[in-house]
N, C-alpha and C. Protein backbone atom coordinates (compact mmCIF):
# COMPACT_ATOMS: atom_id res chain seq x y z
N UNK A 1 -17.30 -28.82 -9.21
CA UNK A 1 -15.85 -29.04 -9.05
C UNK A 1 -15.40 -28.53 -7.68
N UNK A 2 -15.11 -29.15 -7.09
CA UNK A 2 -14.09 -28.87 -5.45
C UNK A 2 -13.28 -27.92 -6.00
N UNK A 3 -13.43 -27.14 -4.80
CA UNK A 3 -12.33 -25.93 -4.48
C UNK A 3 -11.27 -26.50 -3.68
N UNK A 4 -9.84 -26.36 -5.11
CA UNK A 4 -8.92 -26.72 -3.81
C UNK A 4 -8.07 -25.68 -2.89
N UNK A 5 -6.92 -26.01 -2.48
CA UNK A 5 -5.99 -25.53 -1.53
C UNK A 5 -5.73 -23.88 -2.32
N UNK A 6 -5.35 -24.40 -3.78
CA UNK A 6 -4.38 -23.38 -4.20
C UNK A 6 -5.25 -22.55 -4.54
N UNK A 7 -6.82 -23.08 -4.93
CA UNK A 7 -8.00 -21.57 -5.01
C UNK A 7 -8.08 -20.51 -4.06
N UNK A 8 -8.11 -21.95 -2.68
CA UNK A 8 -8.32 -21.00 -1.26
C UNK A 8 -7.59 -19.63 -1.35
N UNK A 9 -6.14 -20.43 -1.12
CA UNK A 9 -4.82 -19.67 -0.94
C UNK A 9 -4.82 -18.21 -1.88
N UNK A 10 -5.40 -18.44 -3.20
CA UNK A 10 -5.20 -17.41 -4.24
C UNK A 10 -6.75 -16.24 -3.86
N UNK A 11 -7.60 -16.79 -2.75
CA UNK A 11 -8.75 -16.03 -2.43
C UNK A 11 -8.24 -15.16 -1.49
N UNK A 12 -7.51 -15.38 -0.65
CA UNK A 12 -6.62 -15.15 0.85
C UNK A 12 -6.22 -14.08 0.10
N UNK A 13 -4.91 -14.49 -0.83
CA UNK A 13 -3.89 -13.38 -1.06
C UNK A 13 -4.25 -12.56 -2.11
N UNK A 14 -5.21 -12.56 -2.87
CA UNK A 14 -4.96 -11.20 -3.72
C UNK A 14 -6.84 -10.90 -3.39
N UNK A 15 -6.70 -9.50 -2.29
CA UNK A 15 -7.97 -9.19 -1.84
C UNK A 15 -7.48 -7.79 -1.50
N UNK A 16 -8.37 -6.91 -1.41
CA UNK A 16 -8.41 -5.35 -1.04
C UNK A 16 -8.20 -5.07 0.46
N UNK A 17 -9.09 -5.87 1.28
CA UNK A 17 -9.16 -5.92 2.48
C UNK A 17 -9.72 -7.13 2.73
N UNK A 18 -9.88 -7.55 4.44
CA UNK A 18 -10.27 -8.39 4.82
C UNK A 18 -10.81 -8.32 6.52
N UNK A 19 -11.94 -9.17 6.48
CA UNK A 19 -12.06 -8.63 7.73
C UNK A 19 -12.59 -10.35 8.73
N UNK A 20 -11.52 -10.68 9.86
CA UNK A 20 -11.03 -11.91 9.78
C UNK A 20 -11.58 -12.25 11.28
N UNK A 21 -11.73 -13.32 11.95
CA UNK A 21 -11.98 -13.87 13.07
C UNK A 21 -13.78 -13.53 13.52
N UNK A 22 -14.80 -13.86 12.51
CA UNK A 22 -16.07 -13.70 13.13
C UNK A 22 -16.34 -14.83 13.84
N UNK A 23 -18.00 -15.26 13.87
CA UNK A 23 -18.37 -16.18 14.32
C UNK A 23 -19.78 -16.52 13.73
N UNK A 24 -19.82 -17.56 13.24
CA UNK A 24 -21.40 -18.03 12.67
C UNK A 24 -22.32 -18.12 13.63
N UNK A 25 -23.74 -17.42 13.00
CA UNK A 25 -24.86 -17.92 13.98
C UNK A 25 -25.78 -19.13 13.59
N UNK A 26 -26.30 -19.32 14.44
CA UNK A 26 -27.18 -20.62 13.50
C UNK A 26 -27.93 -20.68 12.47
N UNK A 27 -27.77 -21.76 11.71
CA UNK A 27 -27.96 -21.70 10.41
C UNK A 27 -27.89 -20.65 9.45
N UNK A 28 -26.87 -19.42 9.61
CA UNK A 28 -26.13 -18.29 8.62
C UNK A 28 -25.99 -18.83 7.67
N UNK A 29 -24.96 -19.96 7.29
CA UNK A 29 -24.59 -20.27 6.28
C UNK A 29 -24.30 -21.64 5.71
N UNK A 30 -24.31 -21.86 4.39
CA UNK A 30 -24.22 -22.99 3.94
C UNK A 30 -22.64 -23.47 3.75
N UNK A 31 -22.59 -24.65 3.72
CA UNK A 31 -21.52 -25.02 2.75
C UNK A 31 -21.46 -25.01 1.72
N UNK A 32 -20.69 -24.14 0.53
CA UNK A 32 -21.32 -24.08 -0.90
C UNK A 32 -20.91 -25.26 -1.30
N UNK A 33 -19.95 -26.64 -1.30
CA UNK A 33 -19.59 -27.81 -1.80
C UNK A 33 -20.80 -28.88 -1.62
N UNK A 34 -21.14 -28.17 -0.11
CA UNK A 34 -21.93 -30.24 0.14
C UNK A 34 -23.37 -29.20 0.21
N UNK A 35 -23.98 -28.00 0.96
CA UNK A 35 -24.98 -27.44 0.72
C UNK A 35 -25.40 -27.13 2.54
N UNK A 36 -24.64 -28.51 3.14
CA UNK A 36 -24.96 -28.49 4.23
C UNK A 36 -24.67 -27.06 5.31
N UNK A 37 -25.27 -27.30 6.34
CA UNK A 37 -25.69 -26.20 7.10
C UNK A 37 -23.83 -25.90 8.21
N UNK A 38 -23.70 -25.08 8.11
CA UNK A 38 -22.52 -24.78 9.11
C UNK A 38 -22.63 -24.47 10.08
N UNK A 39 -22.49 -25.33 11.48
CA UNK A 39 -22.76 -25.03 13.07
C UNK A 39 -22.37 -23.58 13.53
N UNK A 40 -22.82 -23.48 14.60
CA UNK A 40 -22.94 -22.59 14.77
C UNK A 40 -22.13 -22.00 15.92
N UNK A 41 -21.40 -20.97 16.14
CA UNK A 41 -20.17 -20.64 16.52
C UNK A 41 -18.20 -21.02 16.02
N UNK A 42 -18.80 -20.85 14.55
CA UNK A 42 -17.86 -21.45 13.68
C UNK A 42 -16.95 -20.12 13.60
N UNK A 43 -15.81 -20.22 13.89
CA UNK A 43 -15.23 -19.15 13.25
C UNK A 43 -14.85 -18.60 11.96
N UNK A 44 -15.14 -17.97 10.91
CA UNK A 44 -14.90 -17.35 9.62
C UNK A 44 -14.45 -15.93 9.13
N UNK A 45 -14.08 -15.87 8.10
CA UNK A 45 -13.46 -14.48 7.87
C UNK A 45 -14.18 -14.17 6.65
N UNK A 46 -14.00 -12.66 6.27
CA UNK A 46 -14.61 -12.18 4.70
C UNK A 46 -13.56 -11.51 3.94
N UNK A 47 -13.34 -11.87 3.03
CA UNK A 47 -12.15 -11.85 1.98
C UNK A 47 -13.15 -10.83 0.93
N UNK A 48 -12.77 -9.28 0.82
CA UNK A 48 -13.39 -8.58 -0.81
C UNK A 48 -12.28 -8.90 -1.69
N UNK A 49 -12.14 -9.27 -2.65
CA UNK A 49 -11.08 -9.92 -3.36
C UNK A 49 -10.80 -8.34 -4.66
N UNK A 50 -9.76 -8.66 -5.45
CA UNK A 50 -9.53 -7.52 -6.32
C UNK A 50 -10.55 -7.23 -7.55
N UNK A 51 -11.54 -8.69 -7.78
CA UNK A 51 -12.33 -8.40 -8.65
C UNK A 51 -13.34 -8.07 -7.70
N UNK A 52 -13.70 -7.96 -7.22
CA UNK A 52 -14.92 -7.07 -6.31
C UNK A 52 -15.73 -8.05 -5.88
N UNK A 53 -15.54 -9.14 -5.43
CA UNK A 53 -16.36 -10.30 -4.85
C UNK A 53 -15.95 -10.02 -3.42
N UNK A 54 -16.97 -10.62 -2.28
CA UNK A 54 -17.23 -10.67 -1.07
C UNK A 54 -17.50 -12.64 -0.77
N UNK A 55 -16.04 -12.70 -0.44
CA UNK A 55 -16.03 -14.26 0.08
C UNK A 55 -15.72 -14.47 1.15
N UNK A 56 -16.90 -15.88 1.65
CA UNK A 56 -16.86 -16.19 3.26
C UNK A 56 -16.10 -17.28 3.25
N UNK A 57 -14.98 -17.97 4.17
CA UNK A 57 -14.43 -19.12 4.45
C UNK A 57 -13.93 -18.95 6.06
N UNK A 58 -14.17 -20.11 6.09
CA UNK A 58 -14.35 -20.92 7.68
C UNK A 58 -12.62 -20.31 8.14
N UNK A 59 -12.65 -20.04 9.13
CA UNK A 59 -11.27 -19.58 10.01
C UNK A 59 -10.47 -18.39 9.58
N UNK A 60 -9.34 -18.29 9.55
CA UNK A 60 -8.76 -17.34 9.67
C UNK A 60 -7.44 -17.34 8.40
N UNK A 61 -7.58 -15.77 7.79
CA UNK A 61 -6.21 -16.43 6.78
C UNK A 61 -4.87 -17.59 7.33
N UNK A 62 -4.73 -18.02 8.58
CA UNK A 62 -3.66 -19.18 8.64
C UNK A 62 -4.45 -20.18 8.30
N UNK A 63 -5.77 -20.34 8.52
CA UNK A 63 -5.89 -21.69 8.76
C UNK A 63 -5.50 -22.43 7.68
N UNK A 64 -5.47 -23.68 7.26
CA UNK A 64 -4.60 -24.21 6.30
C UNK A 64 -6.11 -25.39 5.49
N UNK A 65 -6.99 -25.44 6.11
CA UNK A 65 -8.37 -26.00 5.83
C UNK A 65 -9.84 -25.51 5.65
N UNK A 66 -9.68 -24.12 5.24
CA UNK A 66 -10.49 -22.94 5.00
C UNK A 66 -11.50 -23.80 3.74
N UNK A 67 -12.37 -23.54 3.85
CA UNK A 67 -13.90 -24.04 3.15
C UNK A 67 -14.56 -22.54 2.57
N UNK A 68 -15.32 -22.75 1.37
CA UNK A 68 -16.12 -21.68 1.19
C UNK A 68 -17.31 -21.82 1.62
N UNK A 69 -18.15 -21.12 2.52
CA UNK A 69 -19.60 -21.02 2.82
C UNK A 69 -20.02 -20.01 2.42
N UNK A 70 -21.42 -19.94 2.16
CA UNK A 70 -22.49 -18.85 2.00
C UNK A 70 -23.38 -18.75 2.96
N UNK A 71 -24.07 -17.25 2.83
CA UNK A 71 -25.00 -16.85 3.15
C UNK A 71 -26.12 -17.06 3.02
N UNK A 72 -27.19 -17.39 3.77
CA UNK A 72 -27.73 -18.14 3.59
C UNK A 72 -29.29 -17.25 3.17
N UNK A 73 -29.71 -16.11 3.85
CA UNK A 73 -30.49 -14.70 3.76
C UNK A 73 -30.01 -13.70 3.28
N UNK A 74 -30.46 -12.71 4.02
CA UNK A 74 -29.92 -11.23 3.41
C UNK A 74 -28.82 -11.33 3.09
N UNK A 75 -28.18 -10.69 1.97
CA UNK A 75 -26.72 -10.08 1.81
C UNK A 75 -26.37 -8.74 2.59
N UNK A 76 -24.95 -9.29 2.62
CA UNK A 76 -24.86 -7.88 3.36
C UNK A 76 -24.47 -6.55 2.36
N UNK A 77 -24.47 -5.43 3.14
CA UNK A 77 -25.03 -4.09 2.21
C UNK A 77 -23.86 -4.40 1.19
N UNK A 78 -22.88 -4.53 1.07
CA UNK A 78 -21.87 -4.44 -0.09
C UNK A 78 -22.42 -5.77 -1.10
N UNK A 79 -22.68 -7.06 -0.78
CA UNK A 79 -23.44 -7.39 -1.69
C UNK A 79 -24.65 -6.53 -2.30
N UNK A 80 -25.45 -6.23 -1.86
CA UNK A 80 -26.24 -5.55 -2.17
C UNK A 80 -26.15 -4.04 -3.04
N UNK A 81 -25.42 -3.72 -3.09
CA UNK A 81 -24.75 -2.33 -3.62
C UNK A 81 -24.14 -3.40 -4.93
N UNK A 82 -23.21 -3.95 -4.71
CA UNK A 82 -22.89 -5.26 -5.70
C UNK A 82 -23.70 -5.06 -6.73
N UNK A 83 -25.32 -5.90 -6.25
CA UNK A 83 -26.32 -6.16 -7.03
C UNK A 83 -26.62 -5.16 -7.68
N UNK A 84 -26.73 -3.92 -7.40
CA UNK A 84 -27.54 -2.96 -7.59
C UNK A 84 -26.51 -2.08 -8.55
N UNK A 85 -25.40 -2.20 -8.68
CA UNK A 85 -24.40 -1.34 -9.30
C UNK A 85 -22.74 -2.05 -10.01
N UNK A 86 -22.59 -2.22 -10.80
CA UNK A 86 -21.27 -2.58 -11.28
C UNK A 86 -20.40 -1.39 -10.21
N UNK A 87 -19.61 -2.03 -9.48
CA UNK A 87 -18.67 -1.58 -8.80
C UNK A 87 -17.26 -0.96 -9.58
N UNK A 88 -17.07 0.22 -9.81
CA UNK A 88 -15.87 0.89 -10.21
C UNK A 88 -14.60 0.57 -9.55
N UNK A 89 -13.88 0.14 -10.35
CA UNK A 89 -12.09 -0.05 -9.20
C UNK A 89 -11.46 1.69 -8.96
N UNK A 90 -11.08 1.73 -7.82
CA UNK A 90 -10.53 2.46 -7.07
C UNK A 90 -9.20 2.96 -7.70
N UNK A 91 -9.20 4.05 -7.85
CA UNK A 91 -7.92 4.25 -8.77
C UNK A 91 -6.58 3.48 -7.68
N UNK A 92 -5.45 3.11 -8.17
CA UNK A 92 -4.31 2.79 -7.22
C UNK A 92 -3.40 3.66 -7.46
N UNK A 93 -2.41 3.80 -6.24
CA UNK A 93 -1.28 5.31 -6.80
C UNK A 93 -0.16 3.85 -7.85
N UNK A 94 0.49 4.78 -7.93
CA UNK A 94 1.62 4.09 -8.95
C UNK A 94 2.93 5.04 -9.05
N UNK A 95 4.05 4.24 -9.32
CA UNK A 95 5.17 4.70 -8.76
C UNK A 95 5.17 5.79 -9.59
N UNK A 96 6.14 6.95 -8.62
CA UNK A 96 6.35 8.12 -9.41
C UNK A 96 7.69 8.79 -8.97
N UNK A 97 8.71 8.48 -8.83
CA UNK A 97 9.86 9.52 -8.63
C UNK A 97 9.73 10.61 -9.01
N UNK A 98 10.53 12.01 -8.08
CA UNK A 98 10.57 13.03 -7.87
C UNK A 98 11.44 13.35 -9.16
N UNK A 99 10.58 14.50 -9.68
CA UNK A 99 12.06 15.05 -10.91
C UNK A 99 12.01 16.54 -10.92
N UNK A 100 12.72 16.62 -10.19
CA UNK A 100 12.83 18.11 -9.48
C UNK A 100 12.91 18.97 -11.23
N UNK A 101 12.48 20.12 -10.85
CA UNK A 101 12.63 20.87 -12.31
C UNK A 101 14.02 22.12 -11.29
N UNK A 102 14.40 23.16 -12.60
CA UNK A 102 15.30 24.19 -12.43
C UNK A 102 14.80 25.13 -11.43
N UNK A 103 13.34 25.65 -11.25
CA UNK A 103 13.06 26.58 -10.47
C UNK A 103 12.77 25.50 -8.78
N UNK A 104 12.75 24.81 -9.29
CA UNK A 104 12.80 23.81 -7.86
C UNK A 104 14.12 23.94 -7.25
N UNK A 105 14.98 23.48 -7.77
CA UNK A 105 16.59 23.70 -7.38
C UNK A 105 16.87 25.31 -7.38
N UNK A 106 16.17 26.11 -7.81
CA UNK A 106 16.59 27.60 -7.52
C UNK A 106 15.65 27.75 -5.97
N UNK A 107 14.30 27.36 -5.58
CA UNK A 107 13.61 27.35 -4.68
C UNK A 107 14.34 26.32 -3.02
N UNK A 108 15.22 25.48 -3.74
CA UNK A 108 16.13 24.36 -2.73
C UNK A 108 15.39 23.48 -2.35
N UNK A 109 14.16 23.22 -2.62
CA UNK A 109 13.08 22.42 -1.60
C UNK A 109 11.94 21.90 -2.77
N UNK A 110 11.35 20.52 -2.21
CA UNK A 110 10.24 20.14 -2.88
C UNK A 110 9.56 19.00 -1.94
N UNK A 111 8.51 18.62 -2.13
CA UNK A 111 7.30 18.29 -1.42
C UNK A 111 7.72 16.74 -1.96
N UNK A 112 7.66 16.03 -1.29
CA UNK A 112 7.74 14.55 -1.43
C UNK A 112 6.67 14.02 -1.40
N UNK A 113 6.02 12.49 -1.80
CA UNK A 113 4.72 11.89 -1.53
C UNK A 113 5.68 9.89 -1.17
N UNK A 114 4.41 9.41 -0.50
CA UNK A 114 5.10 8.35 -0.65
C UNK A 114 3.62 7.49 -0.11
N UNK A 115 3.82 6.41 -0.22
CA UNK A 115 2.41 5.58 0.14
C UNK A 115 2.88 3.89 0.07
N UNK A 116 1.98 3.25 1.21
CA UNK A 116 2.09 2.20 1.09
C UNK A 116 1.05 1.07 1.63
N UNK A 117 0.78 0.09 1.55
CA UNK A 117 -0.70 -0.40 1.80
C UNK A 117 -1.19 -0.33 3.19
N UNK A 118 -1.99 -0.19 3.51
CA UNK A 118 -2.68 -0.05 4.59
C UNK A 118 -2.70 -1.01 5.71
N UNK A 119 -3.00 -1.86 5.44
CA UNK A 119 -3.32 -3.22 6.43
C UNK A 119 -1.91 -4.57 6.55
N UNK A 120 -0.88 -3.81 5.79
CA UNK A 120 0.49 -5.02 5.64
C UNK A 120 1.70 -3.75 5.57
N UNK A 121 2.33 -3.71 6.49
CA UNK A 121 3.57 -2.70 6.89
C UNK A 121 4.74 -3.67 5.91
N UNK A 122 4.39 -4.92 5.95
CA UNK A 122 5.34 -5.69 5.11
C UNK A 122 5.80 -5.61 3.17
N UNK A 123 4.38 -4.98 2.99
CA UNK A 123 4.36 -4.53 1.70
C UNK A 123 5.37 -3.17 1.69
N UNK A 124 6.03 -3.00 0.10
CA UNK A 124 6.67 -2.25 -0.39
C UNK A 124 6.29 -0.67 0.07
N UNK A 125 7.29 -0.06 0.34
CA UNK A 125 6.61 2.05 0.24
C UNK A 125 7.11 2.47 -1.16
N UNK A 126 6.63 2.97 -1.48
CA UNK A 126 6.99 3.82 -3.08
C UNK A 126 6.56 5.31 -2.86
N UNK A 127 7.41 5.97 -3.72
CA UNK A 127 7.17 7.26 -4.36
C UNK A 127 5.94 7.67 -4.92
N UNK A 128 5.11 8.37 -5.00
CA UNK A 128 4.12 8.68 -5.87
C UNK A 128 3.87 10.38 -6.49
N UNK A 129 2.78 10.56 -7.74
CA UNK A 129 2.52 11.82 -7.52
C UNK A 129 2.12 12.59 -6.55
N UNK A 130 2.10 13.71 -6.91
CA UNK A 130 1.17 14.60 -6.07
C UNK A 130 -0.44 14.44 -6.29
N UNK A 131 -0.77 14.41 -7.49
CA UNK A 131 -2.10 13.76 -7.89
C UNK A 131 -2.54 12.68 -7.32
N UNK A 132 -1.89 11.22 -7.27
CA UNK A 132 -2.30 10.27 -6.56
C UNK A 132 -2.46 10.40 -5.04
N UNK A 133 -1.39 11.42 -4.74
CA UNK A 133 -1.60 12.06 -3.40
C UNK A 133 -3.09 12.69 -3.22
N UNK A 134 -3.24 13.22 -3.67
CA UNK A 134 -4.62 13.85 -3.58
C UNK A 134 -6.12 13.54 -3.93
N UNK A 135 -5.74 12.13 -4.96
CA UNK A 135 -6.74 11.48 -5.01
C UNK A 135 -6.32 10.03 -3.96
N UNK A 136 -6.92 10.06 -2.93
CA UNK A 136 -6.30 8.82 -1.98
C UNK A 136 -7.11 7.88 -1.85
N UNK A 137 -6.40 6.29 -2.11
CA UNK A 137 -7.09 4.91 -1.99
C UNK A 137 -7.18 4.86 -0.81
N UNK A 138 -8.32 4.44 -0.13
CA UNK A 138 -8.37 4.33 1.41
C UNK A 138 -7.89 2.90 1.84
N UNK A 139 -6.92 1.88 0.94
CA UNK A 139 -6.40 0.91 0.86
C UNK A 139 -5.29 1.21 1.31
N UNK A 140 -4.74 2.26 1.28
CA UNK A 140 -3.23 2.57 1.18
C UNK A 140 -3.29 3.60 2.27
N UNK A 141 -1.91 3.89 3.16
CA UNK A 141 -1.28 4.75 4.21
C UNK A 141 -0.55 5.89 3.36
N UNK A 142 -1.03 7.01 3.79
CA UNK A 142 0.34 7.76 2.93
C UNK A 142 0.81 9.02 4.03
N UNK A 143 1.83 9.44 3.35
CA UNK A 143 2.98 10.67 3.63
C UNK A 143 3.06 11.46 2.87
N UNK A 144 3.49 12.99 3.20
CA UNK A 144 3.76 13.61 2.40
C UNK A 144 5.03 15.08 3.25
N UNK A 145 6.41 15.33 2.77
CA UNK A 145 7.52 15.93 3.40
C UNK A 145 8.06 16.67 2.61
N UNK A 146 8.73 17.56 3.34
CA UNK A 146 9.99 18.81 2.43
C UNK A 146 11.16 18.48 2.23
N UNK A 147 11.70 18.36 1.53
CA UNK A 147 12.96 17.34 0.77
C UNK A 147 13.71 18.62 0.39
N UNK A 148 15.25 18.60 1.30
CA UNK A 148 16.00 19.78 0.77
C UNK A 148 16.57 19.16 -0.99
N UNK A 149 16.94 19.61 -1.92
CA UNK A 149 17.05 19.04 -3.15
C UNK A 149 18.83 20.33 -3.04
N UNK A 150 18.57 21.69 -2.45
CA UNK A 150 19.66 21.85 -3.33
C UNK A 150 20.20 22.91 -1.67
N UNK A 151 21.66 23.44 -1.50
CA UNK A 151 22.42 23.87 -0.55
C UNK A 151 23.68 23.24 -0.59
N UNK A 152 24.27 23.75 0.69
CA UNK A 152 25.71 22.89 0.93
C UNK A 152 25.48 21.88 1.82
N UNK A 153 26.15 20.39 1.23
CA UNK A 153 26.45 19.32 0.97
C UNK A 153 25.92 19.18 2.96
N UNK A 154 26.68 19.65 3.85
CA UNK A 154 26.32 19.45 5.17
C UNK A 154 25.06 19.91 5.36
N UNK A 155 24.56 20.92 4.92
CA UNK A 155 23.07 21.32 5.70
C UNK A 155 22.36 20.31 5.28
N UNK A 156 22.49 20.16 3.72
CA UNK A 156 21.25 19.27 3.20
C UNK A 156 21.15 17.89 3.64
N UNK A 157 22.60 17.31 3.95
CA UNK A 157 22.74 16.10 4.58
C UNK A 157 22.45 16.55 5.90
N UNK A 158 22.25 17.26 6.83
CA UNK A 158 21.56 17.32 8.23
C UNK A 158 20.12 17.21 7.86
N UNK A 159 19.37 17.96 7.49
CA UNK A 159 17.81 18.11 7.04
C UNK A 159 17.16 16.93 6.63
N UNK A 160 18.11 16.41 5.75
CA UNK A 160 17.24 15.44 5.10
C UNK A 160 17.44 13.88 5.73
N UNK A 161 18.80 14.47 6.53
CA UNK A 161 18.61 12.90 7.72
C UNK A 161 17.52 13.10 8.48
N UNK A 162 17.14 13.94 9.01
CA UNK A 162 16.45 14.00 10.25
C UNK A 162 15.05 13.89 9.66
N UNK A 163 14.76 14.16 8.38
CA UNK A 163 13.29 13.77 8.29
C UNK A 163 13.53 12.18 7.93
N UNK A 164 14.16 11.78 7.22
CA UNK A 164 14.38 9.90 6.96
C UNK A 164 14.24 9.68 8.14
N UNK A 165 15.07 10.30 9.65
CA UNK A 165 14.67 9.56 10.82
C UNK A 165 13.13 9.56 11.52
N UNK A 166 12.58 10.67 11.58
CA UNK A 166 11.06 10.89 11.91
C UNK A 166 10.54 9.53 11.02
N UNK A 167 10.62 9.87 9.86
CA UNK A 167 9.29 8.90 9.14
C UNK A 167 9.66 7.41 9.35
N UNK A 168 10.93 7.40 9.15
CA UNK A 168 11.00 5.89 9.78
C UNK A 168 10.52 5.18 11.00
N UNK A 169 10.09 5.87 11.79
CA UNK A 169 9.30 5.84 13.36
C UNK A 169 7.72 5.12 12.59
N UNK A 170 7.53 5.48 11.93
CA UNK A 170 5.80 5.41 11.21
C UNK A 170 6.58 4.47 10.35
N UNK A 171 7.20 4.59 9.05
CA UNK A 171 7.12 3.80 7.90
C UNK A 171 8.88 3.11 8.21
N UNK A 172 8.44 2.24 8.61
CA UNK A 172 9.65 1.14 8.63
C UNK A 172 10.24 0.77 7.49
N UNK A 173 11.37 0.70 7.12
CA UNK A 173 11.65 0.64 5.89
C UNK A 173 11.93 1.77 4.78
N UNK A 174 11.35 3.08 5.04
CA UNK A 174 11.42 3.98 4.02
C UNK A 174 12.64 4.50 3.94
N UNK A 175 13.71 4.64 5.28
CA UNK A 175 15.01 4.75 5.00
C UNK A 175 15.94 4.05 3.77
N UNK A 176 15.09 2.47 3.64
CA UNK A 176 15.91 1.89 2.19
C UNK A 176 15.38 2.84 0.78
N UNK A 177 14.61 3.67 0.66
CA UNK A 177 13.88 3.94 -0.15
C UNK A 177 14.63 5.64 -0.25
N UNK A 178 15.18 6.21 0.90
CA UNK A 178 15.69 7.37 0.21
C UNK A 178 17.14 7.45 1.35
N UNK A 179 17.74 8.44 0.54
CA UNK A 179 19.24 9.05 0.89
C UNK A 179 19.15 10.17 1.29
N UNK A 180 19.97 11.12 2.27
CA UNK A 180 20.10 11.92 2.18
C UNK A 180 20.53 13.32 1.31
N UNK A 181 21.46 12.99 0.46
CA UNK A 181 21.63 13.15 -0.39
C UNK A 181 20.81 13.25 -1.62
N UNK A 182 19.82 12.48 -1.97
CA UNK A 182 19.22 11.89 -3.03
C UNK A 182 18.42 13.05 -3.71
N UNK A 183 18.48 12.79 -5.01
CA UNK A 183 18.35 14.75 -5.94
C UNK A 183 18.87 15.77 -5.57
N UNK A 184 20.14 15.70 -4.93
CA UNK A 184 20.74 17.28 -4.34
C UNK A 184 21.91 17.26 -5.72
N UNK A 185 21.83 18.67 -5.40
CA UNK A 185 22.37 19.51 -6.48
C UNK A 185 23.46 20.47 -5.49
N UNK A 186 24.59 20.59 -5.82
CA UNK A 186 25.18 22.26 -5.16
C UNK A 186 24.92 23.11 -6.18
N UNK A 187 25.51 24.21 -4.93
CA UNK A 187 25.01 25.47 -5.54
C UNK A 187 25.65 25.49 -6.61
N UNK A 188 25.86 26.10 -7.83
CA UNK A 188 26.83 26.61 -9.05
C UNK A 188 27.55 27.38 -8.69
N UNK A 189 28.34 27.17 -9.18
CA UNK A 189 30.02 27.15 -9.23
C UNK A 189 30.93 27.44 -8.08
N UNK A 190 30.01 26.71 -6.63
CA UNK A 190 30.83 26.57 -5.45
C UNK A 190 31.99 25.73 -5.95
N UNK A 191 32.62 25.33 -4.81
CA UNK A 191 33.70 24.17 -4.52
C UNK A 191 32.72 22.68 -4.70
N UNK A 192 31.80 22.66 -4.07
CA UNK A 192 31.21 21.49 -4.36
C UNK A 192 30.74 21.53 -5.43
N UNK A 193 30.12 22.04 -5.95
CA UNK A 193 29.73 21.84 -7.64
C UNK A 193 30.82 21.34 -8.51
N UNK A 194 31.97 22.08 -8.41
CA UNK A 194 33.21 21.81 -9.17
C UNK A 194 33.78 20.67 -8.68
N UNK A 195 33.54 19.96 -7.82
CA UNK A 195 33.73 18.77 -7.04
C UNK A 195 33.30 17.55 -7.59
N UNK A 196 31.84 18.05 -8.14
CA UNK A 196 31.08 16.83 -8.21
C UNK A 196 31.00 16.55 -9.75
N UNK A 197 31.43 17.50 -10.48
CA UNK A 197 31.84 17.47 -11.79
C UNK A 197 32.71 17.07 -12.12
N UNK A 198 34.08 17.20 -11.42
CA UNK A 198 34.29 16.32 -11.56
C UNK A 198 34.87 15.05 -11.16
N UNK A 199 33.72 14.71 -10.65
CA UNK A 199 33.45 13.01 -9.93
C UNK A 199 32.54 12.66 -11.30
N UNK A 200 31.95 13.65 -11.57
CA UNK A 200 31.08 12.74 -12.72
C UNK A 200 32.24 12.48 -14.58
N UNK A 201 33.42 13.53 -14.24
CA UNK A 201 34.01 13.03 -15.53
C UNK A 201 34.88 11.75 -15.36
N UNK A 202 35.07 11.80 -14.40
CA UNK A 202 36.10 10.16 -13.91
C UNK A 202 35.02 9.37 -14.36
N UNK A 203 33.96 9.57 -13.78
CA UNK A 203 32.90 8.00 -14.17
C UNK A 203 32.70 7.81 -15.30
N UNK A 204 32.74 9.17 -15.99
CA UNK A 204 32.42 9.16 -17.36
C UNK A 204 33.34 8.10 -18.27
């Protein structure tokens, strides 16, 4: 059965990594459709896909006429490791918002995590644990910052702008992702505490 467009397309986009613009040597590889031999100085890319396959097609993720070829000898070492071993998936982080506890807000401060894929700045940033922090996908970019959570209303809004501005230099986008403000608490039973209480009974 021919491989069509929308196989290609679905080989392209859901892959771990990719590693894109080689060049065939002579007689490397086959065409897996017709069998025939693929000239030589062909340009191709290698797609590891999410189920753990290692696929070759002619050009570059734009091209719009991408073919599957094979190898025609040796595999290369990740095939080979392949062969030799059922490949384990890589743990992935997964979202985790911050939930500050009481001695956190008595401490004013907590450690943030955040991560986002490695090879596409266009993909989403999220929150994560500290655990996923520490166990790290080498798929993924990450961060990790001091987040004022509790003070008066101006310091914490100075502090916590100025780190949103740093990381935004590196992670484009993470400004949509937090506030300055965001988990702050005042102190008890300032003016702002009594402030914000009640702002929260009006809403109520």
């Amino acid at each position: 059965m021919a491989t069509d467009k929308k196989q290609i397309q679905n080989i392209k986009t859901n892959i771990e990594r990719t590693v894109q613009g080689l060049t065939t040597a002579q007689r490397e590889f086959t065409y897996k459709e017709s069998g025939g031999f693929v000239r030589n100085n062909m340009t191709y890319s290698i797609y590891y896909t999410l189920s753990k396959d290692e696929v070759y097609l002619t050009g570059i993720s734009d091209t719009t006429n991408s073919q599957i070829i094979e190898k025609v000898n040796d595999k290369t070492m990740f095939g080979r490791y392949k062969d030799l071993k059922s490949l384990l998936r890589t743990p992935y982080p997964k979202t985790t918002p911050s939930k500050p506890s009481d001695s956190d807000y008595r401490i004013g401060e907590i450690r943030r995590y955040f991560t986002q894929v490695a090879n596409d700045k266009s993909k989403p940033i999220f929150e994560i644990s500290a655990k996923d922090f520490g166990n790290q996908n080498s798929l993924y970019r990450y961060t990790d910052f001091q987040w004022r959570i509790s003070g008066t209303k101006r310091e914490v809004t100075r502090d916590n702008q100025r780190t949103i501005n740093v990381l935004e230099r590196e992670y484009n986008g993470i400004s949509k992702k937090l506030s300055a403000l965001q988990l702050w608490k005042p102190i008890k039973d300032t003016a702002e505490d009594v402030q914000k209480k009640l702002l929260l009974l009006k809403i109520d």
